[in-house]
C-alpha atoms as a PDB file:
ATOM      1  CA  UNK A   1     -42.205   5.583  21.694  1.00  0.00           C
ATOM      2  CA  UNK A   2     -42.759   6.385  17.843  1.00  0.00           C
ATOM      3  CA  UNK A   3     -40.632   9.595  18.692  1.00  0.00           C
ATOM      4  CA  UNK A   4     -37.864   7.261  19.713  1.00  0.00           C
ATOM      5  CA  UNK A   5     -37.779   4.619  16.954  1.00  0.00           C
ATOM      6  CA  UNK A   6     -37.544   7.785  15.128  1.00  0.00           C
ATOM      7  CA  UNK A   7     -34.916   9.114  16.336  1.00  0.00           C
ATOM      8  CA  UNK A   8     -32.914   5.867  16.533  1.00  0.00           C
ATOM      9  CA  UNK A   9     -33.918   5.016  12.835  1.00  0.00           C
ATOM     10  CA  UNK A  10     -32.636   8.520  11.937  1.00  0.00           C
ATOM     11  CA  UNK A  11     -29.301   7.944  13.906  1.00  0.00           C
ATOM     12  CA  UNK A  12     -28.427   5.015  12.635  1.00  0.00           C
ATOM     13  CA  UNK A  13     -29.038   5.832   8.871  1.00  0.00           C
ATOM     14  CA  UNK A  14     -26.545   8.605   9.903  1.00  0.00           C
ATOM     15  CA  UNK A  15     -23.677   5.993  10.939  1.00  0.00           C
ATOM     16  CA  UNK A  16     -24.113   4.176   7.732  1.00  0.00           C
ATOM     17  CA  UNK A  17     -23.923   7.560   5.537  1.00  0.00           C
ATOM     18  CA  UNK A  18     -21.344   8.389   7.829  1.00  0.00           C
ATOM     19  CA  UNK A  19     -19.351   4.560   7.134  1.00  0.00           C
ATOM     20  CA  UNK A  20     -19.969   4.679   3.680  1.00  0.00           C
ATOM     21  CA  UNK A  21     -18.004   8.337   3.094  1.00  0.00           C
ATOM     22  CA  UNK A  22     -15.200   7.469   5.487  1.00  0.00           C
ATOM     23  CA  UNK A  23     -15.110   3.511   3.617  1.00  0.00           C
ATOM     24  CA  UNK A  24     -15.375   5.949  -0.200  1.00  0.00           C
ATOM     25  CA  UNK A  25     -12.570   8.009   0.582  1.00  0.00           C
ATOM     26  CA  UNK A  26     -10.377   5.045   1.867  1.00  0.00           C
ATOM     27  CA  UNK A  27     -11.463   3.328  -1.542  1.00  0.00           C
ATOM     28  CA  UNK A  28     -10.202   6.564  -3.248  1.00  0.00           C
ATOM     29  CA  UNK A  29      -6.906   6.788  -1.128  1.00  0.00           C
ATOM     30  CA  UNK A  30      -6.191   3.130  -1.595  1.00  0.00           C
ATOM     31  CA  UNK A  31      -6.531   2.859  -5.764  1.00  0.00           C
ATOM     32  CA  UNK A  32      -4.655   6.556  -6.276  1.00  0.00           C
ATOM     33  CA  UNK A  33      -2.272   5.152  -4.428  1.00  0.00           C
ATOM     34  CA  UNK A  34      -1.954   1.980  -6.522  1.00  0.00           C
ATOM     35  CA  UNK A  35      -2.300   3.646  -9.998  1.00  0.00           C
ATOM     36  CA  UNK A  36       0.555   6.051  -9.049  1.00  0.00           C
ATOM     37  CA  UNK A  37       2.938   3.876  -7.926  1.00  0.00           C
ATOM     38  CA  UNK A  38       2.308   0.990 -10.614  1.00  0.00           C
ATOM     39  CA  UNK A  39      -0.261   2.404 -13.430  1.00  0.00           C
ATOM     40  CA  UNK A  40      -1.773   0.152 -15.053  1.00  0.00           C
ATOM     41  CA  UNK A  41       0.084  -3.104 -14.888  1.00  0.00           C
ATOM     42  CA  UNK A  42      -2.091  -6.364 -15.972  1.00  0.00           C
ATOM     43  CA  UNK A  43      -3.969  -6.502 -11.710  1.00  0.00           C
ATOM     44  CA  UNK A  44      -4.733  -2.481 -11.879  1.00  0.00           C
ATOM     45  CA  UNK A  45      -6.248  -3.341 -15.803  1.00  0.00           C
ATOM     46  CA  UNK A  46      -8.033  -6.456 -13.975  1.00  0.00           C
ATOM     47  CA  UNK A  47      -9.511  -3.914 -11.209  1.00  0.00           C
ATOM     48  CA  UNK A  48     -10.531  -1.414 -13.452  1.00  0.00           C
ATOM     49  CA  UNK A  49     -12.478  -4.211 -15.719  1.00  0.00           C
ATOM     50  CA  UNK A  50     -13.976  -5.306 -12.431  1.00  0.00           C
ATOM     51  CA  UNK A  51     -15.007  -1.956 -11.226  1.00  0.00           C
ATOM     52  CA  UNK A  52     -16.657  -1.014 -15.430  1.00  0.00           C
ATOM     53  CA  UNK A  53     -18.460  -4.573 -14.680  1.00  0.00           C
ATOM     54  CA  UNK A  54     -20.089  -3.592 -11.490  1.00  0.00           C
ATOM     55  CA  UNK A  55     -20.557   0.261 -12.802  1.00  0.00           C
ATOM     56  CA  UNK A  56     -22.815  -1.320 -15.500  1.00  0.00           C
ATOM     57  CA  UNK A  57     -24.382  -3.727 -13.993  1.00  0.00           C
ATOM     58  CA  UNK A  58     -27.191  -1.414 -11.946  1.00  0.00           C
ATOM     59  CA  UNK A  59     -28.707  -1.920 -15.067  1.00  0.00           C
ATOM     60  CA  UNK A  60     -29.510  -5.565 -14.556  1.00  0.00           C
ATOM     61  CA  UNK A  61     -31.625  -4.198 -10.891  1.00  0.00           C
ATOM     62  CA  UNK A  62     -35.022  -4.545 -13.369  1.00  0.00           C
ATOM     63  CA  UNK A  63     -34.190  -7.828 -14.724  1.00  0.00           C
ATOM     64  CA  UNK A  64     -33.536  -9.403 -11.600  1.00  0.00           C
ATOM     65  CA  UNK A  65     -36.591  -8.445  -9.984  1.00  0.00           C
ATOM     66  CA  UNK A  66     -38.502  -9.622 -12.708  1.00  0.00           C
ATOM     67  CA  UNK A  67     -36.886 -13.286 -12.396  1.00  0.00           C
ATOM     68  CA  UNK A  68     -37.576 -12.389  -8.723  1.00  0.00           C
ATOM     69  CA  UNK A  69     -40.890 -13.008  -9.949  1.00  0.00           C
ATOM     70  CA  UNK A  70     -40.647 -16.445 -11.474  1.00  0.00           C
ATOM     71  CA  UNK A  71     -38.338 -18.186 -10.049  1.00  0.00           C
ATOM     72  CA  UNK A  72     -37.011 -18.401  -6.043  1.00  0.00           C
ATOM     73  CA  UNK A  73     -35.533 -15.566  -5.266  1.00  0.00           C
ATOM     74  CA  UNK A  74     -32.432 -18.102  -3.414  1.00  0.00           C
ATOM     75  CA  UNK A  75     -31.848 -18.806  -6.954  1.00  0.00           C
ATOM     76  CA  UNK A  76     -32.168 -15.559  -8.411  1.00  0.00           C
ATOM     77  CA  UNK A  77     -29.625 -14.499  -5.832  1.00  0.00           C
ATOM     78  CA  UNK A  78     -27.209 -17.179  -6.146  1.00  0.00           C
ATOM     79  CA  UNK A  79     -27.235 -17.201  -9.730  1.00  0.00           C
ATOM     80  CA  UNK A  80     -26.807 -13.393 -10.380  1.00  0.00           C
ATOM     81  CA  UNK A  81     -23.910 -13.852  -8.232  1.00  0.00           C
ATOM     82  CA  UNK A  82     -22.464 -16.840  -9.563  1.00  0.00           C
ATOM     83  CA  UNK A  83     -22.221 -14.696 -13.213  1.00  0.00           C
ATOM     84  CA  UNK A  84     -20.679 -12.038 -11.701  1.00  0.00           C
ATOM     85  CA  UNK A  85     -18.100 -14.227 -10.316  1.00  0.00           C
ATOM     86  CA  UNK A  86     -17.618 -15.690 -13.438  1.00  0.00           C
ATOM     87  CA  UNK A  87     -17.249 -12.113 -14.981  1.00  0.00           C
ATOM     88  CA  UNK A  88     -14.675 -11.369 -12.316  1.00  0.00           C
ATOM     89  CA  UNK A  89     -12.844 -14.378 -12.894  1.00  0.00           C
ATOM     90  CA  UNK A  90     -12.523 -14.036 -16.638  1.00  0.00           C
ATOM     91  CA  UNK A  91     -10.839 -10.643 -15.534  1.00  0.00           C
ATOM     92  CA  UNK A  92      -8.422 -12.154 -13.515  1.00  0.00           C
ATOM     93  CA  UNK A  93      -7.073 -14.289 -16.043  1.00  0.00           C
ATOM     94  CA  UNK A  94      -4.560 -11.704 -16.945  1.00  0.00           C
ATOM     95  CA  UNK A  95      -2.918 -11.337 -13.676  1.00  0.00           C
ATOM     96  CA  UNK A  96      -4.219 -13.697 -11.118  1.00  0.00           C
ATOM     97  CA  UNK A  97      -6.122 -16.633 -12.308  1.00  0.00           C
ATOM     98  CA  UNK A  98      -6.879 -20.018  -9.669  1.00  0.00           C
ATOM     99  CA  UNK A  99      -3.428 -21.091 -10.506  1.00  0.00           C
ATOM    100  CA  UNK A 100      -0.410 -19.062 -12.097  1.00  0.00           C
ATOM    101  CA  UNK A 101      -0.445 -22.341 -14.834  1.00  0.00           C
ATOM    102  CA  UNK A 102      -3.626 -20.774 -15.829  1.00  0.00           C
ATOM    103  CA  UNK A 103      -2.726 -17.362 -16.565  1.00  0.00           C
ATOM    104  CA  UNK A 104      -3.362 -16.057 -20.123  1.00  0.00           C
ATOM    105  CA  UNK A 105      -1.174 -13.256 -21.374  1.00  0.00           C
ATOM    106  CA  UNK A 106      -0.462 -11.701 -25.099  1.00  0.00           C
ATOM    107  CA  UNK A 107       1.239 -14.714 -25.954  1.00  0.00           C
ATOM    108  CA  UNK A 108      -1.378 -17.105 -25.059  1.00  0.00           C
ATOM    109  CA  UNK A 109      -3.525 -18.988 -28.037  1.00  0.00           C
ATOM    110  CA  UNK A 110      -7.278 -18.993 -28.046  1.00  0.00           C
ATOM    111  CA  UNK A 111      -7.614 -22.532 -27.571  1.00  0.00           C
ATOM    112  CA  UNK A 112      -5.148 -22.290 -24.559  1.00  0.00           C
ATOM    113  CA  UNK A 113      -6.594 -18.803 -23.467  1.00  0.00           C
ATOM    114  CA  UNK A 114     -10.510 -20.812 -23.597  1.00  0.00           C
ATOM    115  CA  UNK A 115      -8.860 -23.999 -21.710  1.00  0.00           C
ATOM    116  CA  UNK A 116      -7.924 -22.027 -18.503  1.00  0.00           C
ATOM    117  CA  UNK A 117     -10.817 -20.068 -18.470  1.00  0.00           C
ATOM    118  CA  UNK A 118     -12.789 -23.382 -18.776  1.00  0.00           C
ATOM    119  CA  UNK A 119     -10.454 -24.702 -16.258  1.00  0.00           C
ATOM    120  CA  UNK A 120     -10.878 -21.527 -13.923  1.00  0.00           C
ATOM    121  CA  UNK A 121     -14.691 -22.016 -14.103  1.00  0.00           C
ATOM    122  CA  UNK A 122     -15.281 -25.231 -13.470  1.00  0.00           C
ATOM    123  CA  UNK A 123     -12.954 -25.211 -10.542  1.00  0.00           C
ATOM    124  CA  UNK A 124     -14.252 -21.998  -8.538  1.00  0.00           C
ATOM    125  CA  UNK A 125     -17.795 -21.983  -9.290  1.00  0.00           C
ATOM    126  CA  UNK A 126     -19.090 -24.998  -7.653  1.00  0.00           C
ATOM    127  CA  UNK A 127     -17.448 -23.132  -4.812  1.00  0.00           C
ATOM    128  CA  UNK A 128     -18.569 -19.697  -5.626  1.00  0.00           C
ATOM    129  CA  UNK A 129     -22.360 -21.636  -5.416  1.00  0.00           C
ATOM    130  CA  UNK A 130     -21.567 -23.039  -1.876  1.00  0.00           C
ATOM    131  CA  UNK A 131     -20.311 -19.400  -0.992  1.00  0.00           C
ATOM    132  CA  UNK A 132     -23.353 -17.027  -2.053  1.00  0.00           C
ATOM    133  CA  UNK A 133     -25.899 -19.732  -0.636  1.00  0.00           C
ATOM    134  CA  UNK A 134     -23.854 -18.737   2.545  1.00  0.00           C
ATOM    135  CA  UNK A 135     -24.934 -15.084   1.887  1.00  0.00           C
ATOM    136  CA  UNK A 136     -27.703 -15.387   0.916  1.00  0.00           C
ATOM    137  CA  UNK A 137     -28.594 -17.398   3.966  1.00  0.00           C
ATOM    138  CA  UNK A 138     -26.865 -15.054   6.352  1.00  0.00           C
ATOM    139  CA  UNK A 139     -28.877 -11.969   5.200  1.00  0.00           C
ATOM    140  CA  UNK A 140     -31.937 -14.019   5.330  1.00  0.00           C
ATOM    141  CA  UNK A 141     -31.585 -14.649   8.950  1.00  0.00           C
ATOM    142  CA  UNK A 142     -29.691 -11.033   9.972  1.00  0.00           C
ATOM    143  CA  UNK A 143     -30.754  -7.698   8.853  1.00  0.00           C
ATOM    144  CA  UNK A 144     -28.133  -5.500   6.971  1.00  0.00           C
ATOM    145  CA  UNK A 145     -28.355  -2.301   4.819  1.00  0.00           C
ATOM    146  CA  UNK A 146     -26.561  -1.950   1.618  1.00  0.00           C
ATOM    147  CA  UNK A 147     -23.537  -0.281   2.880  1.00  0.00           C
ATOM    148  CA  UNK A 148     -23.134  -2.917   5.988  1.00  0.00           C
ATOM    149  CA  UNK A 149     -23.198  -5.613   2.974  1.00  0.00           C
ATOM    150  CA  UNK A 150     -20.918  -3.884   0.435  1.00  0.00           C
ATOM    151  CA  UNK A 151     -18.614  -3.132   3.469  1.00  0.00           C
ATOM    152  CA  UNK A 152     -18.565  -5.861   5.907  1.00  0.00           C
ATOM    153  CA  UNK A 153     -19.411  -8.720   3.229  1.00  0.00           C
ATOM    154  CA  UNK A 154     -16.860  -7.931   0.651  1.00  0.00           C
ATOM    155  CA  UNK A 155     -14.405  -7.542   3.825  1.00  0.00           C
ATOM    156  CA  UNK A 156     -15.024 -10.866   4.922  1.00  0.00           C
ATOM    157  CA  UNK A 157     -14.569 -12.499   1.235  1.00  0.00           C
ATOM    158  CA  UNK A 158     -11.431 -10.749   0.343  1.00  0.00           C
ATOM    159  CA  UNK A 159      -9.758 -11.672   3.764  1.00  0.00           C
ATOM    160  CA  UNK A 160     -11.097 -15.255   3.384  1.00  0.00           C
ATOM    161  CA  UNK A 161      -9.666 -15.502  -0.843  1.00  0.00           C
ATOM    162  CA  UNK A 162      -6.448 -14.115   0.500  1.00  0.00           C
ATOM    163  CA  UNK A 163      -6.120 -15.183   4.250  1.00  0.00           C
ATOM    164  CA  UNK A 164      -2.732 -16.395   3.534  1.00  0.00           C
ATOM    165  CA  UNK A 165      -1.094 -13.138   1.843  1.00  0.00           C
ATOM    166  CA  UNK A 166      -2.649 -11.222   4.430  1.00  0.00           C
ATOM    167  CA  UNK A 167      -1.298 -13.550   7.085  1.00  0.00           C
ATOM    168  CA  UNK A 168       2.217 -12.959   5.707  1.00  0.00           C
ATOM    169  CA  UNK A 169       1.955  -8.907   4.883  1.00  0.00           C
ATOM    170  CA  UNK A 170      -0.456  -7.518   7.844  1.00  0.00           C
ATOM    171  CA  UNK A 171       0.008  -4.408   6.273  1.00  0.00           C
ATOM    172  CA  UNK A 172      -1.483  -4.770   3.226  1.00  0.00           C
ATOM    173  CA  UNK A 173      -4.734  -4.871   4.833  1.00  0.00           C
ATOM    174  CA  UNK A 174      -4.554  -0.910   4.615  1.00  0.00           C
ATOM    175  CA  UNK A 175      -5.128  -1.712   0.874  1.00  0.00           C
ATOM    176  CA  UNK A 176      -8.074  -3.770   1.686  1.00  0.00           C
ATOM    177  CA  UNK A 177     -10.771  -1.764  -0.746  1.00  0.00           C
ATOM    178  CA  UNK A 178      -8.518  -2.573  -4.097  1.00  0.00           C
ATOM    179  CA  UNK A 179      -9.278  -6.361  -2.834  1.00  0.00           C
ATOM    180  CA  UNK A 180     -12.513  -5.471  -1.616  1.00  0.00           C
ATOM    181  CA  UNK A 181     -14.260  -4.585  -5.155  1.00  0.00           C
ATOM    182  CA  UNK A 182     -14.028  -8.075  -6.493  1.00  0.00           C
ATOM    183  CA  UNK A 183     -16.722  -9.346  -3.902  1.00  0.00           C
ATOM    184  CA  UNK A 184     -18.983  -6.575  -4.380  1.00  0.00           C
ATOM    185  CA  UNK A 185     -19.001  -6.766  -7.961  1.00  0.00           C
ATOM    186  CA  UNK A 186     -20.432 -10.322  -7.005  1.00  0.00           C
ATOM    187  CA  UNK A 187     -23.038  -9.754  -4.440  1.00  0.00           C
ATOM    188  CA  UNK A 188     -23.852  -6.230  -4.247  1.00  0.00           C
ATOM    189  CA  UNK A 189     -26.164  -5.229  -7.018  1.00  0.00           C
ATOM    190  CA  UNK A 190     -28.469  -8.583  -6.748  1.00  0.00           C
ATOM    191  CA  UNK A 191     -28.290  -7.959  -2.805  1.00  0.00           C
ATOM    192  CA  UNK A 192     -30.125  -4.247  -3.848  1.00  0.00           C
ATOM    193  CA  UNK A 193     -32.353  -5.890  -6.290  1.00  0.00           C
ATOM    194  CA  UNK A 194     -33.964  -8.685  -4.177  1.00  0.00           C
ATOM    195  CA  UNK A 195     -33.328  -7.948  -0.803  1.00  0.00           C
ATOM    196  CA  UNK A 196     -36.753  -6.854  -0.318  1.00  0.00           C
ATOM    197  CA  UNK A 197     -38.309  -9.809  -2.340  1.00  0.00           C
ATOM    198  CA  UNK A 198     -38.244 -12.148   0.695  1.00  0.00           C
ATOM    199  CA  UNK A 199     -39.214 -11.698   4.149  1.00  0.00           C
ATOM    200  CA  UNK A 200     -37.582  -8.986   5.996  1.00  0.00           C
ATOM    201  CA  UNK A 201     -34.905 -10.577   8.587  1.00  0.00           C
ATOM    202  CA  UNK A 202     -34.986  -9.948  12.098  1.00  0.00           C
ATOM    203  CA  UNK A 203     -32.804  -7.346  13.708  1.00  0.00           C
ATOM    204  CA  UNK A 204     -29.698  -8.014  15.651  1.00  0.00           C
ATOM    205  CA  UNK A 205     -27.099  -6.553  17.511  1.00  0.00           C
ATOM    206  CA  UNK A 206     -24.773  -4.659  16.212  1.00  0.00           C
ATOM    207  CA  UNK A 207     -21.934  -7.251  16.733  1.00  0.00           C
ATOM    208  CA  UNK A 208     -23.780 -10.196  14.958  1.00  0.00           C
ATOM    209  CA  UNK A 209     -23.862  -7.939  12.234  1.00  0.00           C
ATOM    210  CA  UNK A 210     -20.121  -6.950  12.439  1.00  0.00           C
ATOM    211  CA  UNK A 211     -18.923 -10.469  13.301  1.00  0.00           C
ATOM    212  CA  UNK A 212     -20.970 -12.718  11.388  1.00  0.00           C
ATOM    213  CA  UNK A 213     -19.276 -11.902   7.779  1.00  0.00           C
ATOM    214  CA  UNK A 214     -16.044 -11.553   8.856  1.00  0.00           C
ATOM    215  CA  UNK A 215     -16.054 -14.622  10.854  1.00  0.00           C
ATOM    216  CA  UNK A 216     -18.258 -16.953   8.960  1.00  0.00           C
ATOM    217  CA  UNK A 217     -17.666 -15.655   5.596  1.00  0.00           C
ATOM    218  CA  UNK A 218     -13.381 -16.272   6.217  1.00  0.00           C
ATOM    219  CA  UNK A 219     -14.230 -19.860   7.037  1.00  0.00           C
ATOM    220  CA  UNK A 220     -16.226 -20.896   4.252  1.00  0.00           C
ATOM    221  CA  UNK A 221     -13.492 -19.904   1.861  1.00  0.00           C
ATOM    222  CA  UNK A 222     -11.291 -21.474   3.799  1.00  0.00           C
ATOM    223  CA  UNK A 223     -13.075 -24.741   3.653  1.00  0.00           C
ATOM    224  CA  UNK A 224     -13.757 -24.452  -0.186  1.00  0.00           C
ATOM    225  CA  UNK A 225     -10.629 -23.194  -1.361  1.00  0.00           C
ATOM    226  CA  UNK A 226      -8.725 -26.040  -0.019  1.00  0.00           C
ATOM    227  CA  UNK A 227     -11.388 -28.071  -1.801  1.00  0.00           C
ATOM    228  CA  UNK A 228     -11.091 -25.894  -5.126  1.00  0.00           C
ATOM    229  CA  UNK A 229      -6.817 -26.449  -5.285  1.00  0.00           C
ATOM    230  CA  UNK A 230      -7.162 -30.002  -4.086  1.00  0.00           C
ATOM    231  CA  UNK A 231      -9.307 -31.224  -7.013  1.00  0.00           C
ATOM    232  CA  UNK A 232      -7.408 -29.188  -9.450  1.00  0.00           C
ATOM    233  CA  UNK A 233      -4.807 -31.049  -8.292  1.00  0.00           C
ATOM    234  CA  UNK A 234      -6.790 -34.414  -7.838  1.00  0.00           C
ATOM    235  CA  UNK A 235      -7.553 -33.740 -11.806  1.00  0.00           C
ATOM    236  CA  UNK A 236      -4.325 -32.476 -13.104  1.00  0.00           C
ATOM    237  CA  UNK A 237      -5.795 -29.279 -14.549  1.00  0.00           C
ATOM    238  CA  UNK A 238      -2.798 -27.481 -13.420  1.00  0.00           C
END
């Protein structure tokens, strides 16, 4: 029996080596493709910010372990993610803020530029809260691996942010990694740092694991994002 948990340990930490070079070099394809054809116009500058963030922020692993320690790790979690999503918002701002009123280019003031960011904030992170309680929850009560997060988790935010661009140009969901990086900037580094500061969640079949972030996950930002642009709108920020 040990000989066959084993073996089935073994073979599955195979499949996810195995996912995570095929998912790599479909990254790779997807952004030399992008750069070529449009270098680096004001979204390839906001992806390449995004993708320095998350680059440097391994370094935070250490810090949020030790806060692991103090505080609950639900709020650890949540709130390393929530400042990620804020630092992935502020990058947007140059090409695709909550609202194209909101944008701030070269010929934007300060004040202006700090009023839509303000704007921006205030707006999506109440929501962004809602969302990585979501996650957090979901990992709590399914087991996943790294990969299975930064894969099938950031798959099921960037199809829920953009459900009705994808809707409209199928296609485009060959491009799906350039979208993809946004939502692990947010959740995969304090995933890896506290995932193994609560109590390990119970196993399930392999199509909970699939389906649960890229049903549930589509849903929630569904629900919120219609809640985000209709108080916006409620409140005249745009």
């Amino acid at each position: 029996m040990a000989a066959a948990a084993s073996t089935r340990s073994y073979g599955e930490e195979l499949r996810h080596r195995s996912l995570a070079i095929a998912y790599v070099l479909w990254a790779l394809a997807v952004f030399f493709i992008v750069f070529a054809k449009d270098g680096l116009r004001p979204d390839n500058v906001t992806h390449v910010g995004i993708g320095v963030y998350l680059a440097l922020s391994v370094v935070a692993i250490p810090l949020l372990r030790r806060l692991a320690e103090r505080y609950p790790v639900p709020l650890v979690f949540v709130a390393a993610c929530c400042i990620s999503a804020a630092v992935v918002e502020t990058c947007y701002m140059i090409s695709g803020p909550l609202h194209p009123t909101l944008v701030i280019t070269r010929a934007t003031g300060v004040t202006v530029a700090l009023r839509n960011l303000g704007v921006d904030l205030a707006l999506t992170l109440p929501a962004y809260v809602v969302i990585f309680a979501v996650v957090w929850t979901m990992v709590r009560h399914i087991e996943y691996g790294a990969v299975e997060v930064a894969i099938l988790f950031s798959a099921g935010q960037a199809i829920g942010d953009a459900m009705a661009f994808f809707q409209a140009q199928p296609q485009m969901l060959l491009f799906l990694p350039f979208v993809m990086l946004n939502y692990q900037a947010m959740t995969l580094i304090p995933f890896i740092a506290l995932r193994n500061r609560a109590p390990p969640a119970p196993r399930r079949g392999a199509w909970i694991r699939i389906a649960a972030p890229l049903v549930i996950l589509p849903l929630i930002y569904g629900i919120v994002g219609t809640m985000v642009i209709l108080s916006g709108k409620a409140l005249g920020a745009f």
